[in-house]
N, C-alpha and C. Protein backbone atom coordinates (compact mmCIF):
# COMPACT_ATOMS: atom_id res chain seq x y z
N UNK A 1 1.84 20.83 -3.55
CA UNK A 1 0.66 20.43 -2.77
C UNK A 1 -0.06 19.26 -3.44
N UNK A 2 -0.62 19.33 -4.53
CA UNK A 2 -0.80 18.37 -5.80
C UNK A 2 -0.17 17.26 -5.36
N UNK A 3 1.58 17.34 -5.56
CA UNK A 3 2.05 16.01 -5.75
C UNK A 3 2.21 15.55 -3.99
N UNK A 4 1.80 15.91 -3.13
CA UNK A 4 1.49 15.30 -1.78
C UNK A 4 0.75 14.93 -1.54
N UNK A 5 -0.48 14.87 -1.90
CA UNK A 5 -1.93 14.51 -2.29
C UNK A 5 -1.73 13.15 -3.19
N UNK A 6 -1.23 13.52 -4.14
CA UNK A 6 -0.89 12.22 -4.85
C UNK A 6 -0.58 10.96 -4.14
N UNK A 7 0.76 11.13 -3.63
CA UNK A 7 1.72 10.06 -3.09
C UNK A 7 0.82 10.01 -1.74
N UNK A 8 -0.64 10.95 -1.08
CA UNK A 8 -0.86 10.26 0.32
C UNK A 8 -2.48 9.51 -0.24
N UNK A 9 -2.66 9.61 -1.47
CA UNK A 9 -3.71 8.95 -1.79
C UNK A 9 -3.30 7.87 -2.67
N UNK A 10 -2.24 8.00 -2.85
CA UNK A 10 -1.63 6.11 -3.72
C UNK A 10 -1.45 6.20 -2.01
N UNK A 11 -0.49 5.92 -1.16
CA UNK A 11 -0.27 5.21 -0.03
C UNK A 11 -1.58 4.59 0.79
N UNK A 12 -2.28 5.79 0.73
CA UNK A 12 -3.93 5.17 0.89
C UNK A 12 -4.47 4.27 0.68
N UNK A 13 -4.56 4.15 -0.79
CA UNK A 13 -4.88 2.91 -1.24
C UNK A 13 -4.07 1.54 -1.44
N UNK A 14 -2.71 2.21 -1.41
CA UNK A 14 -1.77 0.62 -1.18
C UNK A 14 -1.98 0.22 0.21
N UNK A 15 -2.21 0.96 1.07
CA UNK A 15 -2.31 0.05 2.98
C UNK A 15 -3.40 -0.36 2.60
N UNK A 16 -4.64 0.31 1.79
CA UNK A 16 -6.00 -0.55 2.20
C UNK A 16 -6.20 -1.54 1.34
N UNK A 17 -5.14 -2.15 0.12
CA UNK A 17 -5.59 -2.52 -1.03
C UNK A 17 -4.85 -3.86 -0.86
N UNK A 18 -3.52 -3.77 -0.09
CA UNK A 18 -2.79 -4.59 -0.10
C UNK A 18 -3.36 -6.41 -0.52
N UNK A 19 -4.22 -6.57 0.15
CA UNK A 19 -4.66 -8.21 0.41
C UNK A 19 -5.56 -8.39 -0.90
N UNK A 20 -5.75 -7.07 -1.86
CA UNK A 20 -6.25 -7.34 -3.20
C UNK A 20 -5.80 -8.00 -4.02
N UNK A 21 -4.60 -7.45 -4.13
CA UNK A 21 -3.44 -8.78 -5.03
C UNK A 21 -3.61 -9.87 -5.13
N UNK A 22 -3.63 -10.55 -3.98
CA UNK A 22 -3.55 -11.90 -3.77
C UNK A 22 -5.27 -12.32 -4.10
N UNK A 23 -6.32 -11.94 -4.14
CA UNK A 23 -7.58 -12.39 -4.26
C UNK A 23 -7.38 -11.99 -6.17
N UNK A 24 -6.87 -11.03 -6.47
CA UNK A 24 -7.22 -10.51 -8.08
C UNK A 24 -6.03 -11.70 -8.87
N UNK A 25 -4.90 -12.38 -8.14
CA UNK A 25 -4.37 -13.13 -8.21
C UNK A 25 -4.79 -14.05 -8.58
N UNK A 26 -5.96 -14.84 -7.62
CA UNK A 26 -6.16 -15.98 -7.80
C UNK A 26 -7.57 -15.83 -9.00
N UNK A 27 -8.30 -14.59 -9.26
CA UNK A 27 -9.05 -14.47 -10.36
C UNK A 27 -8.69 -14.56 -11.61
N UNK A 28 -7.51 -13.70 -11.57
CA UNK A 28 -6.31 -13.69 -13.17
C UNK A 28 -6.23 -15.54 -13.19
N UNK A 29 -5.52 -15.95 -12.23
CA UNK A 29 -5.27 -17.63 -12.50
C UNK A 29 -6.20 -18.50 -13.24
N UNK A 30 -7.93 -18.29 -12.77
CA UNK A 30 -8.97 -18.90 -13.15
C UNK A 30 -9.34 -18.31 -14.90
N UNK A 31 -8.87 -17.58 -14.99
CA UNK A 31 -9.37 -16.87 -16.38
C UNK A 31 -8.31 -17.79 -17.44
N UNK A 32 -9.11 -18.25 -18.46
CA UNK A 32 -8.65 -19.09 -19.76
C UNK A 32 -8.91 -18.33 -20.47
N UNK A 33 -8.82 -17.13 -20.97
CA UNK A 33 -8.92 -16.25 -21.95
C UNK A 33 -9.34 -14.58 -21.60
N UNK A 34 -8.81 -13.92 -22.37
CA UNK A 34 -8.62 -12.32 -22.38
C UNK A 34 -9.84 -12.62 -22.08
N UNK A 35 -11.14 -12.50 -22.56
CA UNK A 35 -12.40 -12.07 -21.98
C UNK A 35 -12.72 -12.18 -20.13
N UNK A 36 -11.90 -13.30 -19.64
CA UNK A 36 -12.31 -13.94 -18.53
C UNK A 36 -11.50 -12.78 -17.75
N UNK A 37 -10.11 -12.47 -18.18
CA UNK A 37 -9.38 -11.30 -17.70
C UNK A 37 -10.11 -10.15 -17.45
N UNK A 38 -10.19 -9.96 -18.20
CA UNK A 38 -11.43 -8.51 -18.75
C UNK A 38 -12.38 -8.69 -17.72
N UNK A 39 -13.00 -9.62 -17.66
CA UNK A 39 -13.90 -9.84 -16.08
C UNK A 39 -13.54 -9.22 -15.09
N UNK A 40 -12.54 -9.83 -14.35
CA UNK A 40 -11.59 -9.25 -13.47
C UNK A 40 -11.35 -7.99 -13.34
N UNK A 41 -10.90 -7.87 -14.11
CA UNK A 41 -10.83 -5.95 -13.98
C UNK A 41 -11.82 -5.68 -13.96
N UNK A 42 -12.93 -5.42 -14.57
CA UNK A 42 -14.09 -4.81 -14.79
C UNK A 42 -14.98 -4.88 -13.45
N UNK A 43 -14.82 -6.42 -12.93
CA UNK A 43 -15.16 -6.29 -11.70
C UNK A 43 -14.47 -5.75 -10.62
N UNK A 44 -13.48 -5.63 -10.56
CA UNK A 44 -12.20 -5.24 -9.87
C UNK A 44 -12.79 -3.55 -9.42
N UNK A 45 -13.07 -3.03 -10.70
CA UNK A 45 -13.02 -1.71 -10.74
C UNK A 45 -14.50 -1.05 -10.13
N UNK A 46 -15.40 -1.97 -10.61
CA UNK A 46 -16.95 -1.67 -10.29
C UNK A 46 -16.88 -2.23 -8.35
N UNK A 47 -16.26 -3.27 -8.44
CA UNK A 47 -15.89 -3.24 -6.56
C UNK A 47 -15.15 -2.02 -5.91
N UNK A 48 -14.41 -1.63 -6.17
CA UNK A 48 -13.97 -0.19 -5.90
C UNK A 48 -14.29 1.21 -5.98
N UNK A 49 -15.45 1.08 -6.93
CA UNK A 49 -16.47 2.01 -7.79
C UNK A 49 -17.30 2.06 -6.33
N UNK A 50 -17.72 0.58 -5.81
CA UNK A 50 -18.88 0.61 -5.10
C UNK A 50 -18.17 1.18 -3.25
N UNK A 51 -16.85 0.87 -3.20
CA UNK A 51 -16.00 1.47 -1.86
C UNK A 51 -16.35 2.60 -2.06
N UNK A 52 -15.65 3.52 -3.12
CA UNK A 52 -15.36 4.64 -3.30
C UNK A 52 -17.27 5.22 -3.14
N UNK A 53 -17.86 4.76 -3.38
CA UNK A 53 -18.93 5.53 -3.55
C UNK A 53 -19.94 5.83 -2.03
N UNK A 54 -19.67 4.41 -1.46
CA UNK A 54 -20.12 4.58 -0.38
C UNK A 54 -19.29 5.17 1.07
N UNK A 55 -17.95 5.66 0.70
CA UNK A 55 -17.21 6.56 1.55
C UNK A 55 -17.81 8.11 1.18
N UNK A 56 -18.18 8.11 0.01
CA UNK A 56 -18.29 10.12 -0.39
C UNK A 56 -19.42 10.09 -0.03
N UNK A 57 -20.66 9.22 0.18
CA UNK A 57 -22.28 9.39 0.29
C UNK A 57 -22.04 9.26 2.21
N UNK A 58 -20.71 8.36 2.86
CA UNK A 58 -21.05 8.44 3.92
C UNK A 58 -20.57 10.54 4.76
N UNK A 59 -19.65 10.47 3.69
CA UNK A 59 -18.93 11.43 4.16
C UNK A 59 -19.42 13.08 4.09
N UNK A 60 -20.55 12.44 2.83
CA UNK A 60 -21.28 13.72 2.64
C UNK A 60 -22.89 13.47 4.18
N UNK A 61 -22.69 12.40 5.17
CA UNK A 61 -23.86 12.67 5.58
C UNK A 61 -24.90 11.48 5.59
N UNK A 62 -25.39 11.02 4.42
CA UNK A 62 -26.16 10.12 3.93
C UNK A 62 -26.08 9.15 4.94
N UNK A 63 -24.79 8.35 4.58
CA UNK A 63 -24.72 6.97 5.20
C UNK A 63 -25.14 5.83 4.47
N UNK A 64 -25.13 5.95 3.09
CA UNK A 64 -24.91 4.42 2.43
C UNK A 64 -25.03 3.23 2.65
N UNK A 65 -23.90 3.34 3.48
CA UNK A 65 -23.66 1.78 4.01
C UNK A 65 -23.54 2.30 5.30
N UNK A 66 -24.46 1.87 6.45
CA UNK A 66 -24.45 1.49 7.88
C UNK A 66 -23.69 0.76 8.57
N UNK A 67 -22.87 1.98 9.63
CA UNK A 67 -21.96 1.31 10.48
C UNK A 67 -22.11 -0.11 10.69
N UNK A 68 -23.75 -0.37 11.02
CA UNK A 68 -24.02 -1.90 11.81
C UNK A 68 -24.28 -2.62 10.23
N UNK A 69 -23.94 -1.98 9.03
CA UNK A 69 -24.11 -3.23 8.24
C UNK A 69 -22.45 -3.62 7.71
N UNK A 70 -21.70 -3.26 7.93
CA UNK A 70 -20.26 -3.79 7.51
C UNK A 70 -19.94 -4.87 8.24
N UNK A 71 -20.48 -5.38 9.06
CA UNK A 71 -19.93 -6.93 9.95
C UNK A 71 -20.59 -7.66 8.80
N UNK A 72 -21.48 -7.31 8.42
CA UNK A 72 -22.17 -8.62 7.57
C UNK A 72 -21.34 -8.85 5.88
N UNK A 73 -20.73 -7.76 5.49
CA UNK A 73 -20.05 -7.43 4.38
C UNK A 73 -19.61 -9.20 4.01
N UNK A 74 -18.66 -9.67 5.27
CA UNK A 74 -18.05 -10.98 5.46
C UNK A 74 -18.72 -12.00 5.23
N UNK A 75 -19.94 -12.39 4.70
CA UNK A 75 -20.84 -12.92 4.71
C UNK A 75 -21.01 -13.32 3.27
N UNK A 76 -20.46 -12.17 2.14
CA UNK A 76 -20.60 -12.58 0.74
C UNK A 76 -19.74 -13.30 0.31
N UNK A 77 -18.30 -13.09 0.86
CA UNK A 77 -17.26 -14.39 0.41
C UNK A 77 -17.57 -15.40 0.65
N UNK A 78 -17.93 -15.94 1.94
CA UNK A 78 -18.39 -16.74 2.92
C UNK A 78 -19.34 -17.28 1.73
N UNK A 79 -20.11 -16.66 1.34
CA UNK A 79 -21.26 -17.20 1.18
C UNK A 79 -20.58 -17.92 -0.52
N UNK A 80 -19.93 -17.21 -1.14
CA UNK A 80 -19.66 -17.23 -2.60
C UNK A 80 -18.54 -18.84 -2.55
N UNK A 81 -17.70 -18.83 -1.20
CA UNK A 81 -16.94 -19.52 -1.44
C UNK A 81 -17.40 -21.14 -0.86
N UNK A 82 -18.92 -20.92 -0.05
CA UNK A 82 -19.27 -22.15 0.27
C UNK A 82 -20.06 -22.77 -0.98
N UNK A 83 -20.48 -21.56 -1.85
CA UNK A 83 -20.90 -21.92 -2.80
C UNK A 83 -20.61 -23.03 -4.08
N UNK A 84 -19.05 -22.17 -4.42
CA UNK A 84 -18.25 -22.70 -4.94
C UNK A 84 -17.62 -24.20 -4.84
N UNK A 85 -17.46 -24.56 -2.97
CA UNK A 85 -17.33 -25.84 -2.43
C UNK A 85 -18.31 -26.70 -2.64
N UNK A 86 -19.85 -26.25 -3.08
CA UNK A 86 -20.72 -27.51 -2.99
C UNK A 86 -20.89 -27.89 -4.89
N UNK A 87 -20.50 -26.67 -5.49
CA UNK A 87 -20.22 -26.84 -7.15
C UNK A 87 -18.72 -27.91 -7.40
N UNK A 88 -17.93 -27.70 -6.50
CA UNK A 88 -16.85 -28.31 -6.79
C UNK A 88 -17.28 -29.97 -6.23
N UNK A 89 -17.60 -30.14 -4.93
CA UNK A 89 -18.10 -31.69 -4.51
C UNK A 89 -19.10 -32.39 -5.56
N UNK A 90 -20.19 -31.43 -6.18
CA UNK A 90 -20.85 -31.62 -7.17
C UNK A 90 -20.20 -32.36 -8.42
N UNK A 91 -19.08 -31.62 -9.03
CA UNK A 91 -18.44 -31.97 -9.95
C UNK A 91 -16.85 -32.29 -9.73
N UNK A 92 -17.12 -33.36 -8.55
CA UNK A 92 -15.98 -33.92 -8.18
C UNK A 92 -15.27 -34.86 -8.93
N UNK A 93 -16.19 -35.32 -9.76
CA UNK A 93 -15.62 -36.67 -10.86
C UNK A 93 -15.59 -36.36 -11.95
N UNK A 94 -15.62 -34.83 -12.64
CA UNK A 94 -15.98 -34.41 -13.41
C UNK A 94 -14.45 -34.62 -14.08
N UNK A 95 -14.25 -34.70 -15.49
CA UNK A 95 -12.69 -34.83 -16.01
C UNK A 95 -12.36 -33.62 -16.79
N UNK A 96 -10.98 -33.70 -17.41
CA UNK A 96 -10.84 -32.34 -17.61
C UNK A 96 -11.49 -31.77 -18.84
N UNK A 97 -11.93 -32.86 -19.50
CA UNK A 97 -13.11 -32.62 -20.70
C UNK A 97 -14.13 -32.04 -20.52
N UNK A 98 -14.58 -32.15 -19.14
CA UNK A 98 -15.82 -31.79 -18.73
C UNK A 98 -15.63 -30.25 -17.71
N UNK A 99 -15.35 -29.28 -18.04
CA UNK A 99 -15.01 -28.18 -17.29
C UNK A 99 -15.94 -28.19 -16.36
N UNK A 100 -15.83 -27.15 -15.14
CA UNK A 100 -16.99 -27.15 -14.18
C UNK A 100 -17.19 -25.46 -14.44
N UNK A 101 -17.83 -24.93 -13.23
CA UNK A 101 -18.55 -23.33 -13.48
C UNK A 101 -17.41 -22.40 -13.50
N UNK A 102 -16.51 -22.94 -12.25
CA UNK A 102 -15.37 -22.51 -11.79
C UNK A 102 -14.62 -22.70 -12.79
N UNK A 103 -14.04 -23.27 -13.44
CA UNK A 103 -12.93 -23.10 -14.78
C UNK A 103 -13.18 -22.21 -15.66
N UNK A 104 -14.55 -21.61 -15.24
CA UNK A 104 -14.92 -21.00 -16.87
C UNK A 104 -14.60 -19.51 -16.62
N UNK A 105 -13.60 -19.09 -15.65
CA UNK A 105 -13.35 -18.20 -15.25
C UNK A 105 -14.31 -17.03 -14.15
N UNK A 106 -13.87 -16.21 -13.60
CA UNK A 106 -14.18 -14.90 -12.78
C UNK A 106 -15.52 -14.30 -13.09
N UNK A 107 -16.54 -14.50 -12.61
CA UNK A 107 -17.54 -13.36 -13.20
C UNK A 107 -17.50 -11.89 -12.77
N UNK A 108 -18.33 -10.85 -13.57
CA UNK A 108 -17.62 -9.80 -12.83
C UNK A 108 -18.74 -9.82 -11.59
N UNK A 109 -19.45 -9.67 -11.62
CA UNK A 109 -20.30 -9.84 -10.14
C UNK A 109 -19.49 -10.06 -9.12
N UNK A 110 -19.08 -11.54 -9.34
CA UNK A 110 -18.17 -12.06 -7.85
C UNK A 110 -17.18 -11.45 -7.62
N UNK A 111 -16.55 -10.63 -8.72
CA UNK A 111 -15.14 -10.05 -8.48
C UNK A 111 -15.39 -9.06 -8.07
N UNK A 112 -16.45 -7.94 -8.02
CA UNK A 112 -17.07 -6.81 -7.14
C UNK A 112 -17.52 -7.14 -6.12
N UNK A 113 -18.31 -8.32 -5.58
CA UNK A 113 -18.69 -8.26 -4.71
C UNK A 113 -17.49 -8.76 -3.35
N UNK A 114 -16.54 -9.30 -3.91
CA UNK A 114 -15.60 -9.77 -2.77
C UNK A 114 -14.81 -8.58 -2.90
N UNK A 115 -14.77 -7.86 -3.56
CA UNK A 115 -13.94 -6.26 -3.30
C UNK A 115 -14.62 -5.58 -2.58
N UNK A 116 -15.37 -5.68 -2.68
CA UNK A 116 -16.07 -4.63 -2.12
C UNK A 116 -16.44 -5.31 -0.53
N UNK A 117 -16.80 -6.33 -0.35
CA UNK A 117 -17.27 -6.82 0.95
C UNK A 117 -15.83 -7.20 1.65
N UNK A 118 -14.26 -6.96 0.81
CA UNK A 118 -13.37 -6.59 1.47
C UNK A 118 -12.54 -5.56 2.08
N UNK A 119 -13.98 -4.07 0.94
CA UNK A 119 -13.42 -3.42 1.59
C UNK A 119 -14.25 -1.87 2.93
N UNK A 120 -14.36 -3.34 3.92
CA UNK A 120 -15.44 -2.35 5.40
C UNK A 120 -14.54 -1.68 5.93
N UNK A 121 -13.08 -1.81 6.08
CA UNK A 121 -11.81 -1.22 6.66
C UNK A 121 -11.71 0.39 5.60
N UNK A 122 -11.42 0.05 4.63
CA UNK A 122 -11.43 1.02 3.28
C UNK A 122 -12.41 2.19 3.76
N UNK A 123 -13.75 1.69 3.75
CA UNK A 123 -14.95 2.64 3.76
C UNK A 123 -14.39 3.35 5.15
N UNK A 124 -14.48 2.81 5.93
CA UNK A 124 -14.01 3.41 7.64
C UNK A 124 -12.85 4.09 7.20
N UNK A 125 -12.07 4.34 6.80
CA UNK A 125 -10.71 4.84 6.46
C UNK A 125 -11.33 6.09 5.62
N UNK A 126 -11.65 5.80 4.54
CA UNK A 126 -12.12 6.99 3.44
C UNK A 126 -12.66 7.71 3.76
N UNK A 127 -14.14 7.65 4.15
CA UNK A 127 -14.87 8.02 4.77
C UNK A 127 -14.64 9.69 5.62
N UNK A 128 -13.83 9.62 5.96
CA UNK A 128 -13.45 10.78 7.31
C UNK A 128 -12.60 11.74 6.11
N UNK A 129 -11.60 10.84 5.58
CA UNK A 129 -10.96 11.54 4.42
C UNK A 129 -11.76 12.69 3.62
N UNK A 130 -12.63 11.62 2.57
CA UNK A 130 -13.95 12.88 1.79
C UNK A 130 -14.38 13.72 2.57
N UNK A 131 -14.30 13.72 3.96
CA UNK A 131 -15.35 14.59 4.41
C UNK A 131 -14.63 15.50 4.85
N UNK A 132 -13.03 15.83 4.97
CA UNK A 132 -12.19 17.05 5.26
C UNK A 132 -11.60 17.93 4.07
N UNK A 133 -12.10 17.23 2.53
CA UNK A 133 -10.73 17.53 1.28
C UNK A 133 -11.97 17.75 0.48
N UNK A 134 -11.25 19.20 -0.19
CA UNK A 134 -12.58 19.37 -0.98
C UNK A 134 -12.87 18.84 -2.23
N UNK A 135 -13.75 19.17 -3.49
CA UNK A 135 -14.10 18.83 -4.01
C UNK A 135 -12.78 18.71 -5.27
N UNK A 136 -11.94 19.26 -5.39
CA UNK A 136 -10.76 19.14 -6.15
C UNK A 136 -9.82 18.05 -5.78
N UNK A 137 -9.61 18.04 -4.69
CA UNK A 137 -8.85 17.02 -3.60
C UNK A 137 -9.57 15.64 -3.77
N UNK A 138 -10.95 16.06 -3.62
CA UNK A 138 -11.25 14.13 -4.09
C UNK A 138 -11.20 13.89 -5.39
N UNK A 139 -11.23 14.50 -5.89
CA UNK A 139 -11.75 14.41 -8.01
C UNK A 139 -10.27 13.76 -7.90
N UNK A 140 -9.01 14.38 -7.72
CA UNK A 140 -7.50 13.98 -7.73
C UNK A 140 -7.31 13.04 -7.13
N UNK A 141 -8.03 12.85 -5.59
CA UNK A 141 -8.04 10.95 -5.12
C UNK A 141 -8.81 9.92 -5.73
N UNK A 142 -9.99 10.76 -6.31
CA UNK A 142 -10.41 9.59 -7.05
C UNK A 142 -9.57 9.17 -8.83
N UNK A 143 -8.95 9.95 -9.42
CA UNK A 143 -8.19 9.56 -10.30
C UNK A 143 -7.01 8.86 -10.06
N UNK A 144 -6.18 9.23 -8.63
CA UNK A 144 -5.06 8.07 -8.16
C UNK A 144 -5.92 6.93 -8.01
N UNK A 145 -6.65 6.81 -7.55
CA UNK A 145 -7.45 5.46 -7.03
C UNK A 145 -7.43 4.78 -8.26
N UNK A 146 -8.03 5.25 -9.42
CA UNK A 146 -8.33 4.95 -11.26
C UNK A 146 -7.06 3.99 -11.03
N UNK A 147 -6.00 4.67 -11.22
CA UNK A 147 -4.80 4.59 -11.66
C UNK A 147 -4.36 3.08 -11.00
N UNK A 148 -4.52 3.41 -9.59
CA UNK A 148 -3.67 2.44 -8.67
C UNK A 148 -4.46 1.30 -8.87
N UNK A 149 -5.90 1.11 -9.24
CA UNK A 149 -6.80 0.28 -9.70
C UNK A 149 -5.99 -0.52 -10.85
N UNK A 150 -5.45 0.20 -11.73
CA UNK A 150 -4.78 -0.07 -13.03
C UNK A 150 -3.55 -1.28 -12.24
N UNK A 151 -3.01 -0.56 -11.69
CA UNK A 151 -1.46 -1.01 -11.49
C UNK A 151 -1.89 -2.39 -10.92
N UNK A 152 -2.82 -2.47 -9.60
CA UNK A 152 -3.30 -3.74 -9.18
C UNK A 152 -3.52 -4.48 -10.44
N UNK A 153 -4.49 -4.37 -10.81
CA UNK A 153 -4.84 -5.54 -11.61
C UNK A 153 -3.53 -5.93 -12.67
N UNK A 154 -2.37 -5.11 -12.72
CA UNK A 154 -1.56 -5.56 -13.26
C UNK A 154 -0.74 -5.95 -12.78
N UNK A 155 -0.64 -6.09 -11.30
CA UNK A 155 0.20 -6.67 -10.13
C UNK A 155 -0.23 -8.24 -10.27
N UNK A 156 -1.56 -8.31 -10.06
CA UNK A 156 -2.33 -9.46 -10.31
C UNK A 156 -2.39 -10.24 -11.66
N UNK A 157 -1.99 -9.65 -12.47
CA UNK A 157 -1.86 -10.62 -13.37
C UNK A 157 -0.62 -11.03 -13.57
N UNK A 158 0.73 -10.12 -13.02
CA UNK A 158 1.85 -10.72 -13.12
C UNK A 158 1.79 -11.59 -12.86
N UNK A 159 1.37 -11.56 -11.51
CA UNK A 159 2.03 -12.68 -9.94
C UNK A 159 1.28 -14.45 -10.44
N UNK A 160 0.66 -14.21 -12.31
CA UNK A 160 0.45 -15.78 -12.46
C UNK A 160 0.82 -15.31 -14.19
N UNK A 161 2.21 -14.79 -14.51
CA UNK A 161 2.16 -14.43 -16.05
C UNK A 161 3.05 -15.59 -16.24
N UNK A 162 3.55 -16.59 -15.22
CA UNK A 162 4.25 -18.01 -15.67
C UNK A 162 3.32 -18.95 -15.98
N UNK A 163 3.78 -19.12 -17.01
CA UNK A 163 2.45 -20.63 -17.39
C UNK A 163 1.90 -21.94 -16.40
N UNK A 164 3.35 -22.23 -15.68
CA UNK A 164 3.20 -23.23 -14.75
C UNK A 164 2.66 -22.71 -13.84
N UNK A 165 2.37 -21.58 -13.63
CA UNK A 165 1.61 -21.06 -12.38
C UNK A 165 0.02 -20.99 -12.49
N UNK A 166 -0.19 -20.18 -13.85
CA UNK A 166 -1.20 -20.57 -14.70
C UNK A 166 -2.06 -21.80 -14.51
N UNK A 167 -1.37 -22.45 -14.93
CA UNK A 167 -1.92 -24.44 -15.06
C UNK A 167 -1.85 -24.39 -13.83
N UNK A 168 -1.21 -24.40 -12.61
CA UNK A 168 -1.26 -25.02 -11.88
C UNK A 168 -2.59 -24.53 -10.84
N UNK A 169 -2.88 -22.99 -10.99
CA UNK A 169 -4.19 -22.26 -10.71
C UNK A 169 -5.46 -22.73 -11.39
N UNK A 170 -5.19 -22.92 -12.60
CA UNK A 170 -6.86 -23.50 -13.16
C UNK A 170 -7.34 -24.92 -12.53
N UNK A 171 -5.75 -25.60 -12.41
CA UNK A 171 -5.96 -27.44 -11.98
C UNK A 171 -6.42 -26.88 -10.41
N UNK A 172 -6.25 -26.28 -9.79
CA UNK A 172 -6.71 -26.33 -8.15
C UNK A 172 -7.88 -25.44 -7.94
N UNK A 173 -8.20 -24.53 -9.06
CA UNK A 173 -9.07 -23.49 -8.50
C UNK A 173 -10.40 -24.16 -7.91
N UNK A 174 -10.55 -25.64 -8.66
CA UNK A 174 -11.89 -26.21 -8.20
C UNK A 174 -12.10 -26.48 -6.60
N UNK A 175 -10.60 -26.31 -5.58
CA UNK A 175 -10.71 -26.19 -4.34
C UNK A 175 -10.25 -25.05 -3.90
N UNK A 176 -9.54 -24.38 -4.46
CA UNK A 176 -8.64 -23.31 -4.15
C UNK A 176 -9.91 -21.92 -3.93
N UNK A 177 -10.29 -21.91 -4.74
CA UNK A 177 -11.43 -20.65 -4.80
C UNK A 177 -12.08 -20.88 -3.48
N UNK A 178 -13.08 -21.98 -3.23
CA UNK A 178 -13.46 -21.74 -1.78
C UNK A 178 -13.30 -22.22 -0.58
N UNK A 179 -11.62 -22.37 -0.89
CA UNK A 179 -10.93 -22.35 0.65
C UNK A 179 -10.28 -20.75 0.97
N UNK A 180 -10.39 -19.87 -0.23
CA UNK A 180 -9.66 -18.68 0.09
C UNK A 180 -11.12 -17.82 0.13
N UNK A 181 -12.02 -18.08 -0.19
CA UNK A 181 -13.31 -17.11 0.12
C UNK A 181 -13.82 -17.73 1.15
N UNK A 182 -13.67 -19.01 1.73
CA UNK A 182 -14.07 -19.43 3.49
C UNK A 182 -13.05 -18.40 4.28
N UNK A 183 -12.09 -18.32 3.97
CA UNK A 183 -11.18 -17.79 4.68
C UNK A 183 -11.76 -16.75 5.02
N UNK A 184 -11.31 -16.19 3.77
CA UNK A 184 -11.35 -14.31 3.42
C UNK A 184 -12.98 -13.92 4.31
N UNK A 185 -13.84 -14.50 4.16
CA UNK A 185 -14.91 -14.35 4.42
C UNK A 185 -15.68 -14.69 5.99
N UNK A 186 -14.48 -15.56 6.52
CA UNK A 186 -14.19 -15.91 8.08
C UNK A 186 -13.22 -14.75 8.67
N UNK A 187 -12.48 -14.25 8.03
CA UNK A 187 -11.70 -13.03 8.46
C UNK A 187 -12.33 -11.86 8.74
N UNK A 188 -13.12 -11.92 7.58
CA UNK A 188 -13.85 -10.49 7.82
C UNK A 188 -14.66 -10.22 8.76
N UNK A 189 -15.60 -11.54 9.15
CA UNK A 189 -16.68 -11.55 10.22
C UNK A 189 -16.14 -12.02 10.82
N UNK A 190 -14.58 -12.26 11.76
CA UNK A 190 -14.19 -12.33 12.82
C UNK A 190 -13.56 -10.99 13.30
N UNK A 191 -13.07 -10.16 12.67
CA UNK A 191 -12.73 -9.26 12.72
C UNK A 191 -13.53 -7.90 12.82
N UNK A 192 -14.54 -8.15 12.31
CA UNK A 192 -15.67 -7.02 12.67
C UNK A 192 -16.61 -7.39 13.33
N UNK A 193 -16.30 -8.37 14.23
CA UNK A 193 -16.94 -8.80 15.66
C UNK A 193 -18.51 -9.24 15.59
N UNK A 194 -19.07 -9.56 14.08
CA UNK A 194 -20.14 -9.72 14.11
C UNK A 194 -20.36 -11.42 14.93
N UNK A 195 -19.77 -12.36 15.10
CA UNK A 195 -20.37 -13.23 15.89
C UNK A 195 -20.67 -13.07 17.23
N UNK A 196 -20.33 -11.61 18.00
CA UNK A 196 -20.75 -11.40 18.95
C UNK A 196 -22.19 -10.80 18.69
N UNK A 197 -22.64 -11.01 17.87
CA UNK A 197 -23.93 -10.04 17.90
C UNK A 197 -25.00 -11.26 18.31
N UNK A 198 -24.73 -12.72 17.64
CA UNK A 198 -25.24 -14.09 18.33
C UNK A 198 -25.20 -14.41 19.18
N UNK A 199 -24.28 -13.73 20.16
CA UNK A 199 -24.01 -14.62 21.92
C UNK A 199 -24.81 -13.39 22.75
């Protein structure tokens, strides 16, 4: 029973986690040193800290996070990655002597907050989960979760453990970062239909 629980709470979190990779990806890339790594995860984990928390408070009742506030979730990439675009135009002439904010690697802030404002699908998913499995059953999903947390961020740091991939992530991140948080952050609020709330 245990080990079915297991394998349906890793599968859980691999359908909802999937598109993490590729964002913890491009964080591992920006990091010039173990500390900047260490960011990453730390934020990685405190973004998932903050999913996980607001599925058991919805599930116990509370409601945490409000149905009508997850359209806006899309709004922090959005916002982080237009950010990033007017730091990068800023320090467009800047040389490689002169690092910009963005080279100096991942903060953990930003790396929680785009986990977490990626994950409104997650919460809707979990959510119903905590609220059928008891208190043993989540303690055991929330330690796969630990775990699978682990494995990501070590998925993510593979997928740039080539040097040339490396270099070639720090040389672009000064555009790369917020063309993938315009994105990510246009996805989300197209998808959770919040521009209909304007028309």
């Amino acid at each position: 029973m245990e080990l079915g629980l297991v394998g349906q709470a890793a599968g859980m979190f691999a359908v909802t986690n999937v598109d993490d990779i590729v964002i913890l990806a491009l964080f591992f890339g920006q990091a010039t040193d173990r500390g900047a790594a260490a960011r990453a995860v730390v934020g990685q984990y405190l973004g998932i800290a903050g999913i996980l928390a607001a599925s058991i408070v919805g599930a116990l009742g509370a409601g945490l996070l409000p149905d009508t506030m997850i359209p806006y979730l899309g709004l922090v990439p959005l916002l982080l990655g237009l950010s990033a675009a007017w730091r990068a135009w800023r320090d467009r002439h800047a040389t490689d002597e002169e690092p910009t904010a963005v080279a100096t690697g991942p903060a953990v802030l930003a790396v929680a907050a785009v986990t977490f404002a990626n994950g409104g699908d997650n919460i809707a998913l979990y959510t119903p989960v905590f609220r059928i499995i008891g208190v043993a059953d989540a303690a055991l999903t929330l330690a796969v979760f630990a775990v699978c947390t682990a494995l990501w961020c070590l998925a993510g740091q593979l997928a740039v453990s080539h040097q040339r991939v490396i270099e070639m992530l720090q040389r672009s991140s000064r555009w790369l970062v917020p063309v993938v948080f315009v994105v990510l952050g246009s996805y989300i609020v197209g998808r959770s239909g919040l521009m209909g709330v304007f028309r």
